[in-house]
PDB file of N, CA and C in Angstrom:
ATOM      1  N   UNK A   1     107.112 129.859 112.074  1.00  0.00           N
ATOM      2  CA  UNK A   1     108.453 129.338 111.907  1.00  0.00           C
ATOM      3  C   UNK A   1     108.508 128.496 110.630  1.00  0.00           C
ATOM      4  N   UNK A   2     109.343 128.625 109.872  1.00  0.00           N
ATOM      5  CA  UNK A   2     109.980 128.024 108.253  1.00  0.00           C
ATOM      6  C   UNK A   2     110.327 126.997 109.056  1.00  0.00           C
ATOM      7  N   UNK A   3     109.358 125.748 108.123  1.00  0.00           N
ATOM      8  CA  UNK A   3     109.521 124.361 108.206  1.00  0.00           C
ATOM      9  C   UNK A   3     111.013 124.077 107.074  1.00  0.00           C
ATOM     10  N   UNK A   4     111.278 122.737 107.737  1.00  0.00           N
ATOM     11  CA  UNK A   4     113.029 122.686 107.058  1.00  0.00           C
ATOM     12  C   UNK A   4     112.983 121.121 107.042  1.00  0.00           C
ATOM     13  N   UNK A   5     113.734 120.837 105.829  1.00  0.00           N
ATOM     14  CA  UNK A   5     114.115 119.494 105.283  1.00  0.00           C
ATOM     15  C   UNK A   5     115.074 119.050 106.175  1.00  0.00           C
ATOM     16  N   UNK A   6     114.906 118.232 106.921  1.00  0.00           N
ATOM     17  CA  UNK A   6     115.760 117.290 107.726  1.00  0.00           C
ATOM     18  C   UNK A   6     116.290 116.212 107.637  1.00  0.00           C
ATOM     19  N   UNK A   7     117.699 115.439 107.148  1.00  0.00           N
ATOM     20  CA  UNK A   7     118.412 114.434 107.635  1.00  0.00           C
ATOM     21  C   UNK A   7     118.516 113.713 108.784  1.00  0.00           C
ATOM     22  N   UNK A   8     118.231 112.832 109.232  1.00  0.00           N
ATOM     23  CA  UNK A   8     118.719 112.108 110.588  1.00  0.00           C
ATOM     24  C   UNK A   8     119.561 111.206 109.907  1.00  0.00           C
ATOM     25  N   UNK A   9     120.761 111.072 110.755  1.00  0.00           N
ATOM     26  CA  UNK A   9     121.789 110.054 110.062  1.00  0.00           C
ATOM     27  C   UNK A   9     121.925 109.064 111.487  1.00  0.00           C
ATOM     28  N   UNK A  10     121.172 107.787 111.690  1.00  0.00           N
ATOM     29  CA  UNK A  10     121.745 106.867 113.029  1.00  0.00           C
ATOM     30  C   UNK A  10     120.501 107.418 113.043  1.00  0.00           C
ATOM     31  N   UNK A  11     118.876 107.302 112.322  1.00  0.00           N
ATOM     32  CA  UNK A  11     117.723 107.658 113.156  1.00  0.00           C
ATOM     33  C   UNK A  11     117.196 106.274 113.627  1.00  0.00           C
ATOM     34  N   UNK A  12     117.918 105.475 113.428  1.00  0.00           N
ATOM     35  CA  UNK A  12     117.148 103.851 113.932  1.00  0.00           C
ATOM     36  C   UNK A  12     117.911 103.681 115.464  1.00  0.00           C
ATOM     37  N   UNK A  13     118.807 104.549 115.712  1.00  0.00           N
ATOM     38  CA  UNK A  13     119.431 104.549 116.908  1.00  0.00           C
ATOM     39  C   UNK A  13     118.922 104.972 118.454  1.00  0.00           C
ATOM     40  N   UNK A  14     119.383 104.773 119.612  1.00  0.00           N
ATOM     41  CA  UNK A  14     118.249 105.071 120.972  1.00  0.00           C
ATOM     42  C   UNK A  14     118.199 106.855 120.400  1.00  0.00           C
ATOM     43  N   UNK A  15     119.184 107.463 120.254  1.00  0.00           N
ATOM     44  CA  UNK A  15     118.608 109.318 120.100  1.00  0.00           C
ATOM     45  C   UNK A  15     117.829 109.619 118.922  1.00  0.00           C
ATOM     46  N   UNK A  16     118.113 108.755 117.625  1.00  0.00           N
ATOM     47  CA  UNK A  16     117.934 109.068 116.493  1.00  0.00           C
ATOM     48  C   UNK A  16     116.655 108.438 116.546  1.00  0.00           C
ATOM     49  N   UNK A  17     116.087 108.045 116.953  1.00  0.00           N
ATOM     50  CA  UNK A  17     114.531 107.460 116.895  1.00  0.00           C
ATOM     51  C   UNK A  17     113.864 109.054 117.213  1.00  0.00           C
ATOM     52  N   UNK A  18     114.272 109.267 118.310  1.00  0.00           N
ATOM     53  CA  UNK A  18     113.643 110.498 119.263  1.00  0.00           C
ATOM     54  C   UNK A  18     113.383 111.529 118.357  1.00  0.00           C
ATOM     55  N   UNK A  19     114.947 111.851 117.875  1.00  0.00           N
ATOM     56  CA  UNK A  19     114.933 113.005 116.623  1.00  0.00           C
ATOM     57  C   UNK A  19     113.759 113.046 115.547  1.00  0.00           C
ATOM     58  N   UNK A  20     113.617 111.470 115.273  1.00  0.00           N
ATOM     59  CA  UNK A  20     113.283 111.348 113.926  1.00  0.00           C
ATOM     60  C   UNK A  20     111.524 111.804 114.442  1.00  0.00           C
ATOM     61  N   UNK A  21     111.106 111.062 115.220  1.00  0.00           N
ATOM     62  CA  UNK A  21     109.701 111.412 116.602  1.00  0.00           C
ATOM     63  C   UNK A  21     109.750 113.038 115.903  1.00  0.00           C
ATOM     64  N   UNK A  22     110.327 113.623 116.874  1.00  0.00           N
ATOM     65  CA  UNK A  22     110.684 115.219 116.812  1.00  0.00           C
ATOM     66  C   UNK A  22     110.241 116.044 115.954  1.00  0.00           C
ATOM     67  N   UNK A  23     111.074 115.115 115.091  1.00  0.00           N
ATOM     68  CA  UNK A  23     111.106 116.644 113.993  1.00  0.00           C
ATOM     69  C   UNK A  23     109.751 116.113 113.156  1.00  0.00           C
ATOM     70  N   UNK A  24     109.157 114.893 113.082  1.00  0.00           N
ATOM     71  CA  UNK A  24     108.038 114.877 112.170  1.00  0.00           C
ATOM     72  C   UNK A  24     106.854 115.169 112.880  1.00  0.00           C
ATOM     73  N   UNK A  25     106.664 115.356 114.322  1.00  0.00           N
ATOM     74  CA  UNK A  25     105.608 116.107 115.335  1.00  0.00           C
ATOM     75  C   UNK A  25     106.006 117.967 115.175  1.00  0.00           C
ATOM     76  N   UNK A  26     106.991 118.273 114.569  1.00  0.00           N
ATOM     77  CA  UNK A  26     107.563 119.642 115.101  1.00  0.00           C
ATOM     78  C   UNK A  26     106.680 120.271 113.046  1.00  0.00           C
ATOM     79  N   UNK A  27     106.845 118.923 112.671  1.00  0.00           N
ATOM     80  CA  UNK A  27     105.961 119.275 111.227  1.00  0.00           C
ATOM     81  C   UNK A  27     106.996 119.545 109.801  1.00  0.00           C
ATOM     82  N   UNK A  28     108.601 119.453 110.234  1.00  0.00           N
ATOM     83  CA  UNK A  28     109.377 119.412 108.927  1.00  0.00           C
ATOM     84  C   UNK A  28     109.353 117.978 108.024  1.00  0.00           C
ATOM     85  N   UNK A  29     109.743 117.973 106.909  1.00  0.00           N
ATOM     86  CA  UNK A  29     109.582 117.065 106.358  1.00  0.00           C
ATOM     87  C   UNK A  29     111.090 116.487 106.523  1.00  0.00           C
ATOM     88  N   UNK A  30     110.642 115.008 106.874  1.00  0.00           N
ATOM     89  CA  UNK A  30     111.848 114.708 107.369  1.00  0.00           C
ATOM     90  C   UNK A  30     112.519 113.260 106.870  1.00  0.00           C
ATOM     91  N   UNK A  31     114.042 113.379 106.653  1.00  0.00           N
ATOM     92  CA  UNK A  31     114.963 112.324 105.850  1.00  0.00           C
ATOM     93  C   UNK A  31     115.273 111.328 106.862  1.00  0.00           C
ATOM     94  N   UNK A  32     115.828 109.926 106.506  1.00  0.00           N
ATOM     95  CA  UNK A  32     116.102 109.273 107.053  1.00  0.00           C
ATOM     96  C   UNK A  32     117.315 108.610 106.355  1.00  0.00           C
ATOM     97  N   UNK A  33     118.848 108.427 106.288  1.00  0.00           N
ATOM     98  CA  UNK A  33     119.892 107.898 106.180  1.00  0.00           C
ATOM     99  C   UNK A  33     119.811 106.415 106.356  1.00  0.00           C
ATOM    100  N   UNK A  34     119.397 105.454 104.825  1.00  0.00           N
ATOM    101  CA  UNK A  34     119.031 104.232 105.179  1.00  0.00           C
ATOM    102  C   UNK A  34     120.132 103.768 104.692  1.00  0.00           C
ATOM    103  N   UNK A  35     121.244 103.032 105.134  1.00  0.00           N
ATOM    104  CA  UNK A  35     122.623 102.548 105.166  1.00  0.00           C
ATOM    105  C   UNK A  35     122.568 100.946 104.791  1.00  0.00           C
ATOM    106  N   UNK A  36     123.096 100.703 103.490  1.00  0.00           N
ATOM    107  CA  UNK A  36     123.268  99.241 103.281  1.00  0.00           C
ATOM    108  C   UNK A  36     123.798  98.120 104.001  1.00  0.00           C
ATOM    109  N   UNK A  37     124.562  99.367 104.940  1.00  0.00           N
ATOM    110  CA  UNK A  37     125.497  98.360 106.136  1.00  0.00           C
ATOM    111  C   UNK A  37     124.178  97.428 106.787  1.00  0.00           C
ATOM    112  N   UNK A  38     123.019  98.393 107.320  1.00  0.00           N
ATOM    113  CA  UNK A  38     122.411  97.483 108.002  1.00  0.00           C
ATOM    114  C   UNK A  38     122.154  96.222 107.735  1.00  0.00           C
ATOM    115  N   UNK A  39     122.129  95.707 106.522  1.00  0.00           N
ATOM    116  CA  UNK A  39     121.873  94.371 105.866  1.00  0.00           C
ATOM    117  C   UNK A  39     120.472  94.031 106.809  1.00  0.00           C
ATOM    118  N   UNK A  40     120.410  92.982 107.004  1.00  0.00           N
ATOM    119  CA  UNK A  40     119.054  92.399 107.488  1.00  0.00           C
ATOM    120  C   UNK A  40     118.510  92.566 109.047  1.00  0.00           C
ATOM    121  N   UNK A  41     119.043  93.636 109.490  1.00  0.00           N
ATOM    122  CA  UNK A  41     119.150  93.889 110.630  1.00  0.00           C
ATOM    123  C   UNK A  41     117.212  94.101 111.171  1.00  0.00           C
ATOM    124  N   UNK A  42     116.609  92.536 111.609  1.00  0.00           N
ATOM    125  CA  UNK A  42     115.097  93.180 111.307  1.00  0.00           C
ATOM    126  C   UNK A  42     114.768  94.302 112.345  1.00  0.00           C
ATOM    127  N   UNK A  43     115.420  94.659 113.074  1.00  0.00           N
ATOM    128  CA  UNK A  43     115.091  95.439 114.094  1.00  0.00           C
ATOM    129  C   UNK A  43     115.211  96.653 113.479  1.00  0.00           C
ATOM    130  N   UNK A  44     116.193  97.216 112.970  1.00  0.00           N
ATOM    131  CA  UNK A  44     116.311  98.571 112.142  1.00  0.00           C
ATOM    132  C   UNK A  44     115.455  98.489 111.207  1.00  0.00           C
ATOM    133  N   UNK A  45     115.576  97.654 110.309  1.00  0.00           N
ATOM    134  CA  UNK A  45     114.506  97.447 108.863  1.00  0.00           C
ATOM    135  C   UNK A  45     113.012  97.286 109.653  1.00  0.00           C
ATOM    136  N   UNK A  46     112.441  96.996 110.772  1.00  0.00           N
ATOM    137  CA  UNK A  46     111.139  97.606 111.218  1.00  0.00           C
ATOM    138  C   UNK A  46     111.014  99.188 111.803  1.00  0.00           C
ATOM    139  N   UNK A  47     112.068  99.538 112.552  1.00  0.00           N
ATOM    140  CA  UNK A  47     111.830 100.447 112.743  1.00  0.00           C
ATOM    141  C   UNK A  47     111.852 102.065 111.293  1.00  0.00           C
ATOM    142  N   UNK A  48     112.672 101.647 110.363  1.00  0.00           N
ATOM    143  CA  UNK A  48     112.692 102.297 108.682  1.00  0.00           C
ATOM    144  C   UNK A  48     111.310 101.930 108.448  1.00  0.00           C
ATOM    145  N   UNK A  49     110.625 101.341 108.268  1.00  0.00           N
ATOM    146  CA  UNK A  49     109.523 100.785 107.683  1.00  0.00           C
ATOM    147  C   UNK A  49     108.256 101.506 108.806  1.00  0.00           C
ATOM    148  N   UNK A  50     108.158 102.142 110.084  1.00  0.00           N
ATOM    149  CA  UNK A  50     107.409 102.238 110.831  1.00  0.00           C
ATOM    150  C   UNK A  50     107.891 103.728 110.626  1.00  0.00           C
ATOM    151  N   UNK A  51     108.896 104.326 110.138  1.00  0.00           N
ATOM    152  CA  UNK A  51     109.133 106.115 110.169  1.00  0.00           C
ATOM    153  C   UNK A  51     108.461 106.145 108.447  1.00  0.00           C
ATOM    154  N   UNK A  52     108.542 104.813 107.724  1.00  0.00           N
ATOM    155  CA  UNK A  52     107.808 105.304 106.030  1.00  0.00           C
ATOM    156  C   UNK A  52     106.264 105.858 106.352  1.00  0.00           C
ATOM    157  N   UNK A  53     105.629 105.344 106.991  1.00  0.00           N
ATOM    158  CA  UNK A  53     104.281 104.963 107.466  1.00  0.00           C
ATOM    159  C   UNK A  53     103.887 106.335 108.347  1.00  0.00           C
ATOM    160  N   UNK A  54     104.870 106.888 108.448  1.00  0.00           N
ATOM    161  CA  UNK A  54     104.331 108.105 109.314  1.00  0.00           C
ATOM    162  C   UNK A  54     105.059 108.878 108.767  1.00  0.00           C
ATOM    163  N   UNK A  55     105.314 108.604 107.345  1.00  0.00           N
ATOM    164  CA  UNK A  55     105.543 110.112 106.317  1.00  0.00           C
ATOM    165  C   UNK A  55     107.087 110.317 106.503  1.00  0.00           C
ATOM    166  N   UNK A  56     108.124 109.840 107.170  1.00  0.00           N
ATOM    167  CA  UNK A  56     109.263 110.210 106.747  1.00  0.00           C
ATOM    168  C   UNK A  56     109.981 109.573 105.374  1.00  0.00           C
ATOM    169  N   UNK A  57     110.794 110.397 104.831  1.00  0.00           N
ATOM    170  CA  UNK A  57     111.819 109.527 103.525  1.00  0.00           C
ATOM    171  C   UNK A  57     113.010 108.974 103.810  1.00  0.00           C
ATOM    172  N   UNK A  58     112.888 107.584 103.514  1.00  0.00           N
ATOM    173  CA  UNK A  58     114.398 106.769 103.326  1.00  0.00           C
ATOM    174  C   UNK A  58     115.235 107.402 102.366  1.00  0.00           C
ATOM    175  N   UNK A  59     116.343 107.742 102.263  1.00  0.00           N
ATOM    176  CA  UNK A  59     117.198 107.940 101.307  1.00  0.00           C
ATOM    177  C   UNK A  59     118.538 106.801 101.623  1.00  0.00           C
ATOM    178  N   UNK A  60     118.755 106.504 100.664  1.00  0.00           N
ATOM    179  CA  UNK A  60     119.995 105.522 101.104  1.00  0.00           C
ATOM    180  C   UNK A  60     121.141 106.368 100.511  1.00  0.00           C
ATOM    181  N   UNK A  61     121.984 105.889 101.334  1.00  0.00           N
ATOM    182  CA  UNK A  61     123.355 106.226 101.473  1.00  0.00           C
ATOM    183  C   UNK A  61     124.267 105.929 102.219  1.00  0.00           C
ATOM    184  N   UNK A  62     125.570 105.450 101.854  1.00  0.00           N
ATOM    185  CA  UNK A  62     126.367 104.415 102.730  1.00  0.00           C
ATOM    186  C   UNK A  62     126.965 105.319 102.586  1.00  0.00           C
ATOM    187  N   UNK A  63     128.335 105.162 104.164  1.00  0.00           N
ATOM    188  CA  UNK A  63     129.911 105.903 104.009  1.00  0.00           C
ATOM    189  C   UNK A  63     130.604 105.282 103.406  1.00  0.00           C
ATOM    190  N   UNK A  64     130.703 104.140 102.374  1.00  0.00           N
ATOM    191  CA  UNK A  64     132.108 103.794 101.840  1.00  0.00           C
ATOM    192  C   UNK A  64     131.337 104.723 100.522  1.00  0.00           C
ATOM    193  N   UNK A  65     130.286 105.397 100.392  1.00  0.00           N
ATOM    194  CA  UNK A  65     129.946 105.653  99.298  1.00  0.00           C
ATOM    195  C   UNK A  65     130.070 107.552  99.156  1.00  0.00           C
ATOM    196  N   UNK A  66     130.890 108.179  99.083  1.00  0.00           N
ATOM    197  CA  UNK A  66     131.149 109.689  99.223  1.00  0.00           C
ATOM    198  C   UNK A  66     130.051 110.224  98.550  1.00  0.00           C
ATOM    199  N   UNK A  67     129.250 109.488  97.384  1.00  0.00           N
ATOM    200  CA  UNK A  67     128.876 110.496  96.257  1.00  0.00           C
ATOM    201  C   UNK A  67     127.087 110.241  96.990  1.00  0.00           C
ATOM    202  N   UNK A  68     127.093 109.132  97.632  1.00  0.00           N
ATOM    203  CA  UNK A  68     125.576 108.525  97.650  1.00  0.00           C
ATOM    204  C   UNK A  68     125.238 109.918  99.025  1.00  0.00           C
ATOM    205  N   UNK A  69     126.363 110.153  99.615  1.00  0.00           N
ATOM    206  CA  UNK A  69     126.389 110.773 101.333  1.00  0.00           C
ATOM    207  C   UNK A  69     126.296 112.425 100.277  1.00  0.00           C
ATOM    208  N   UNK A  70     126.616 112.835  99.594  1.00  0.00           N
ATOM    209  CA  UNK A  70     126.514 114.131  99.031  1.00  0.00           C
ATOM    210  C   UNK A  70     124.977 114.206  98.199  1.00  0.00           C
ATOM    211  N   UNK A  71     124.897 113.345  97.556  1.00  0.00           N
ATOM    212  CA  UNK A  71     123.711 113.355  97.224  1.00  0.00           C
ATOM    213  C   UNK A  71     122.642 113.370  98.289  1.00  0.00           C
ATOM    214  N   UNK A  72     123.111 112.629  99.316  1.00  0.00           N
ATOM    215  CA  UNK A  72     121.501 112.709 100.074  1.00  0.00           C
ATOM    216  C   UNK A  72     121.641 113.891 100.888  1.00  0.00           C
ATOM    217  N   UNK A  73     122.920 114.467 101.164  1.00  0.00           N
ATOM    218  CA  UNK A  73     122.798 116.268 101.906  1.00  0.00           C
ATOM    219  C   UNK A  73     122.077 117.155 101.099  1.00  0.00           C
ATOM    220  N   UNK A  74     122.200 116.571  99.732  1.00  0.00           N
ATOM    221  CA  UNK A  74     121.538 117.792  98.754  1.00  0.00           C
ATOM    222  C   UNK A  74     120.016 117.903  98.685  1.00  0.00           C
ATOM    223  N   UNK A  75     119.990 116.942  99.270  1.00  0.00           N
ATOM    224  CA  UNK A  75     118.191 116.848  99.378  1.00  0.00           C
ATOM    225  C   UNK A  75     117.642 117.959 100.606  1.00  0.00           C
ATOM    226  N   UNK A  76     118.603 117.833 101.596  1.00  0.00           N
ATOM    227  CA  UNK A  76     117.935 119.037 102.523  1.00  0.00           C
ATOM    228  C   UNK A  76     118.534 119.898 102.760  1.00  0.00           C
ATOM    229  N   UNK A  77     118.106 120.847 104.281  1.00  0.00           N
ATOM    230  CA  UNK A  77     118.701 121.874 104.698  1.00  0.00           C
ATOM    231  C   UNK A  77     119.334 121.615 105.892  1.00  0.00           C
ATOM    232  N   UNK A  78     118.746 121.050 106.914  1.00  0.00           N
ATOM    233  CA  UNK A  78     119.152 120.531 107.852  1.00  0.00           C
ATOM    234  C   UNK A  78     119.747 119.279 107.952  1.00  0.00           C
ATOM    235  N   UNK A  79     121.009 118.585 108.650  1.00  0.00           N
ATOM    236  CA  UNK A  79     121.574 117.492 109.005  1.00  0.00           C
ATOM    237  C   UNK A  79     121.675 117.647 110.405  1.00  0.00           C
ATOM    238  N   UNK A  80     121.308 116.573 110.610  1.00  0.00           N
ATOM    239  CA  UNK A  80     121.255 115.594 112.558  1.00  0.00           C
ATOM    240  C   UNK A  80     121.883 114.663 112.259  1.00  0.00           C
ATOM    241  N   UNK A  81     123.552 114.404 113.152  1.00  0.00           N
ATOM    242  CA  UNK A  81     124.150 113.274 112.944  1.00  0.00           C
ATOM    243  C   UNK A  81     123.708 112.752 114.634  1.00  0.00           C
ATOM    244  N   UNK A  82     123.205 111.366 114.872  1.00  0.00           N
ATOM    245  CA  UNK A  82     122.956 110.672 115.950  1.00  0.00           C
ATOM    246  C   UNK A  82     123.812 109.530 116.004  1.00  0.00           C
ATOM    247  N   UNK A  83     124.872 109.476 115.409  1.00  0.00           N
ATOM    248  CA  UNK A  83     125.885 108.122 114.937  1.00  0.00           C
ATOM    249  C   UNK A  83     126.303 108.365 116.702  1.00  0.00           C
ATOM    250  N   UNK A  84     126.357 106.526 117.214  1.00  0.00           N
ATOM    251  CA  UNK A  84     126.754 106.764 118.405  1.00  0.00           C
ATOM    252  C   UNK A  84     128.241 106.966 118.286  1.00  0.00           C
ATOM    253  N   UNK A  85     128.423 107.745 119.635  1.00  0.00           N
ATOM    254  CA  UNK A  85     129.607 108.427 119.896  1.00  0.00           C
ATOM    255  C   UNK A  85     130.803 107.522 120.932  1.00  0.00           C
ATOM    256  N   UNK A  86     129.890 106.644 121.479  1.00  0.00           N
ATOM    257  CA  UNK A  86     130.052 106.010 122.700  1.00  0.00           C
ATOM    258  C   UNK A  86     131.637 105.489 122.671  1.00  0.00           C
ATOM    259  N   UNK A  87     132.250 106.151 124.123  1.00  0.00           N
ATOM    260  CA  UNK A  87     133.612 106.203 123.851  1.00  0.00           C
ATOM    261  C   UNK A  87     134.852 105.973 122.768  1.00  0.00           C
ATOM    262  N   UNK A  88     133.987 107.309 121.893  1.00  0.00           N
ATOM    263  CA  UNK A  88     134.814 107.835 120.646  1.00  0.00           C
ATOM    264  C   UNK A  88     135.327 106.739 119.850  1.00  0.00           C
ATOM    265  N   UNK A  89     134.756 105.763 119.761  1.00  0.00           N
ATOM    266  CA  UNK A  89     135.428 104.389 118.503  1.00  0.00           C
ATOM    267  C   UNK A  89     135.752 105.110 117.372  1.00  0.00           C
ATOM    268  N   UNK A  90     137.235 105.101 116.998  1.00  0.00           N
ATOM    269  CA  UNK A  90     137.528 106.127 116.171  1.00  0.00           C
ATOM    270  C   UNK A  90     136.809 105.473 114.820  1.00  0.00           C
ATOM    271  N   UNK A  91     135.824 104.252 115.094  1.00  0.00           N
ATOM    272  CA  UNK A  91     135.539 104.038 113.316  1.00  0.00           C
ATOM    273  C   UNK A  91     134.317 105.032 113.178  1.00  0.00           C
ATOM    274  N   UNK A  92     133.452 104.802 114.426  1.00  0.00           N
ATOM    275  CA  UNK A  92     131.831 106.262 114.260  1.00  0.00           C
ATOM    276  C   UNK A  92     132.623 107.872 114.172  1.00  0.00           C
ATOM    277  N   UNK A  93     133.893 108.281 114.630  1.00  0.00           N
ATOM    278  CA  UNK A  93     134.478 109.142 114.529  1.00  0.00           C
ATOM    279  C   UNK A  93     134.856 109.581 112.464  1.00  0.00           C
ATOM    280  N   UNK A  94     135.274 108.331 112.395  1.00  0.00           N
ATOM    281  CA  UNK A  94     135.433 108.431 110.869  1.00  0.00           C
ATOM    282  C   UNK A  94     134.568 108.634 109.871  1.00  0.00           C
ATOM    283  N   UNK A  95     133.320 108.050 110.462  1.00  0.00           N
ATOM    284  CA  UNK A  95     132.120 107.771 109.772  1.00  0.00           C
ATOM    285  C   UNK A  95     131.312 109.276 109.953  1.00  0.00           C
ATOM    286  N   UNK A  96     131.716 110.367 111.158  1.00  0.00           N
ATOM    287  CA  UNK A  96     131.392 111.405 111.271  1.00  0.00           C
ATOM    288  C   UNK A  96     131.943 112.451 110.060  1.00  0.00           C
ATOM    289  N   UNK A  97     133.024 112.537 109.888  1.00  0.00           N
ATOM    290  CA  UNK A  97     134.189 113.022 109.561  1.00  0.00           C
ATOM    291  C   UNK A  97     134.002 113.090 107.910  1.00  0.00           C
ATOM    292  N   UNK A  98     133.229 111.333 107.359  1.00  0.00           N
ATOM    293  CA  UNK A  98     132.458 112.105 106.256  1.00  0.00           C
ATOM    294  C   UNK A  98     131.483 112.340 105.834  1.00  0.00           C
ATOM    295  N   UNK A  99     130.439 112.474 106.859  1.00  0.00           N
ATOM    296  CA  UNK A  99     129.379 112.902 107.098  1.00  0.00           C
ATOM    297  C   UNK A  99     129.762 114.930 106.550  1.00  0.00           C
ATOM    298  N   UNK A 100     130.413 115.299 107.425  1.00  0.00           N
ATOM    299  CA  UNK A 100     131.396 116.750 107.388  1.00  0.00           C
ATOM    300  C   UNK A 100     131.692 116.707 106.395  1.00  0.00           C
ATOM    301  N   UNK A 101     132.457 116.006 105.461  1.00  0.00           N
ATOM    302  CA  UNK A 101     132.906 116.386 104.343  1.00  0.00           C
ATOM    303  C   UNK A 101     131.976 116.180 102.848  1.00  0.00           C
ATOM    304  N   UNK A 102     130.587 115.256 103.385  1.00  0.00           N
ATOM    305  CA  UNK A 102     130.025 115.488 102.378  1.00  0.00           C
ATOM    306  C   UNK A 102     128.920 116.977 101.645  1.00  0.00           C
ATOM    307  N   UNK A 103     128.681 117.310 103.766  1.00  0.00           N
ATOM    308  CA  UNK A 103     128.190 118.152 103.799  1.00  0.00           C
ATOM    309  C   UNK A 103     128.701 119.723 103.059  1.00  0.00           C
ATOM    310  N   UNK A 104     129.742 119.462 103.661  1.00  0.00           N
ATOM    311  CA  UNK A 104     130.674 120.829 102.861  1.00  0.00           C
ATOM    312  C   UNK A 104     130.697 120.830 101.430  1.00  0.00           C
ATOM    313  N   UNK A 105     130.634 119.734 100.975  1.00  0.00           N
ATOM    314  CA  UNK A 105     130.771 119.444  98.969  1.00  0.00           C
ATOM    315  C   UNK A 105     129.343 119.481  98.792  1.00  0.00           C
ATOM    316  N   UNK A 106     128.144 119.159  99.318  1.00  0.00           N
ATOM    317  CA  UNK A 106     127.068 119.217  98.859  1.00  0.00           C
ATOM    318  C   UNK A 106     126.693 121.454  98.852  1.00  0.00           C
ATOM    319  N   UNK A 107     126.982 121.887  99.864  1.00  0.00           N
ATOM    320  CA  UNK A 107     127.426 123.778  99.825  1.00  0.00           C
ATOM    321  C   UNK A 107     125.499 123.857 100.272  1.00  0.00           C
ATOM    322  N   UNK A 108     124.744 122.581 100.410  1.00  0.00           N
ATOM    323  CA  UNK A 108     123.365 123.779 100.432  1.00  0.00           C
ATOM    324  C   UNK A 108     123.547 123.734 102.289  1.00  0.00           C
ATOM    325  N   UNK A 109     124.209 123.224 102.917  1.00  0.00           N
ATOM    326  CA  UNK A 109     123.560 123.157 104.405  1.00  0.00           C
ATOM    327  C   UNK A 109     124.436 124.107 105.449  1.00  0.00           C
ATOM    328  N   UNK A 110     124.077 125.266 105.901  1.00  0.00           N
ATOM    329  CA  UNK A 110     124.903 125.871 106.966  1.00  0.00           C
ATOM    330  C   UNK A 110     125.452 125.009 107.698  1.00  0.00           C
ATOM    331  N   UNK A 111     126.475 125.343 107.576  1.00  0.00           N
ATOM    332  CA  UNK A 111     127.402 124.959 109.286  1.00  0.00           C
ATOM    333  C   UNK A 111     127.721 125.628 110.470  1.00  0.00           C
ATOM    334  N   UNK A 112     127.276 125.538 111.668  1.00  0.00           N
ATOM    335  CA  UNK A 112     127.037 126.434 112.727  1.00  0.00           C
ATOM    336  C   UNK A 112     128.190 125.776 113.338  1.00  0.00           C
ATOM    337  N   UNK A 113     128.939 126.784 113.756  1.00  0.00           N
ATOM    338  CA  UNK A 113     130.044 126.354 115.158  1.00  0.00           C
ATOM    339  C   UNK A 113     130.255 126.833 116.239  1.00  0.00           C
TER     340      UNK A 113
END
């Protein structure tokens, strides 16, 4: 099986930890969506720092930032959005939405529906 460049976007999150686990035991080389929002959040900033150490890549990229979120789709093939969903807060809804639209302007990542 063709190993594949992976995004996790929300991998510091309860699913996105798992994912991020996953896919670097499953043997793809795998991205990590490091978001300025977090600011000093030491709990996220250990857990980023504990996926460097076991070979995954930080890429930063914020959503107020369209071009930083296209640039870092262009790096792979695969995207995993884990942004919680938890009764649809239309702001993680928004934050999905351009996740989608960066993906589509970046043109390398299938979209399955």
């Amino acid at each position: 099986m063709a190993k594949s460049k992976v995004l996790v976007v929300g991998g510091t999150g309860y699913i996105g930890r798992r994912i991020v686990k996953a896919s670097l035991a499953q043997g793809h080389e795998t991205y990590v969506l490091q978001r300025p929002e977090i600011g000093l959040d030491m709990d996220k900033l250990q857990i980023l720092l504990s996926f460097k150490k076991q070979g995954t890549h930080l890429i930063e990229g914020s959503f107020s930032d369209h071009r930083s979120l296209v640039n870092a789709v262009k790096q792979v093939d695969v995207v995993i959005c884990a942004i919680s969903g938890v009764h649809f807060r239309s702001h993680n809804l928004l934050m999905q939405l351009k996740l989608v639209d960066a993906i589509k302007e970046a043109e390398n990542v299938k979209v399955h529906q």
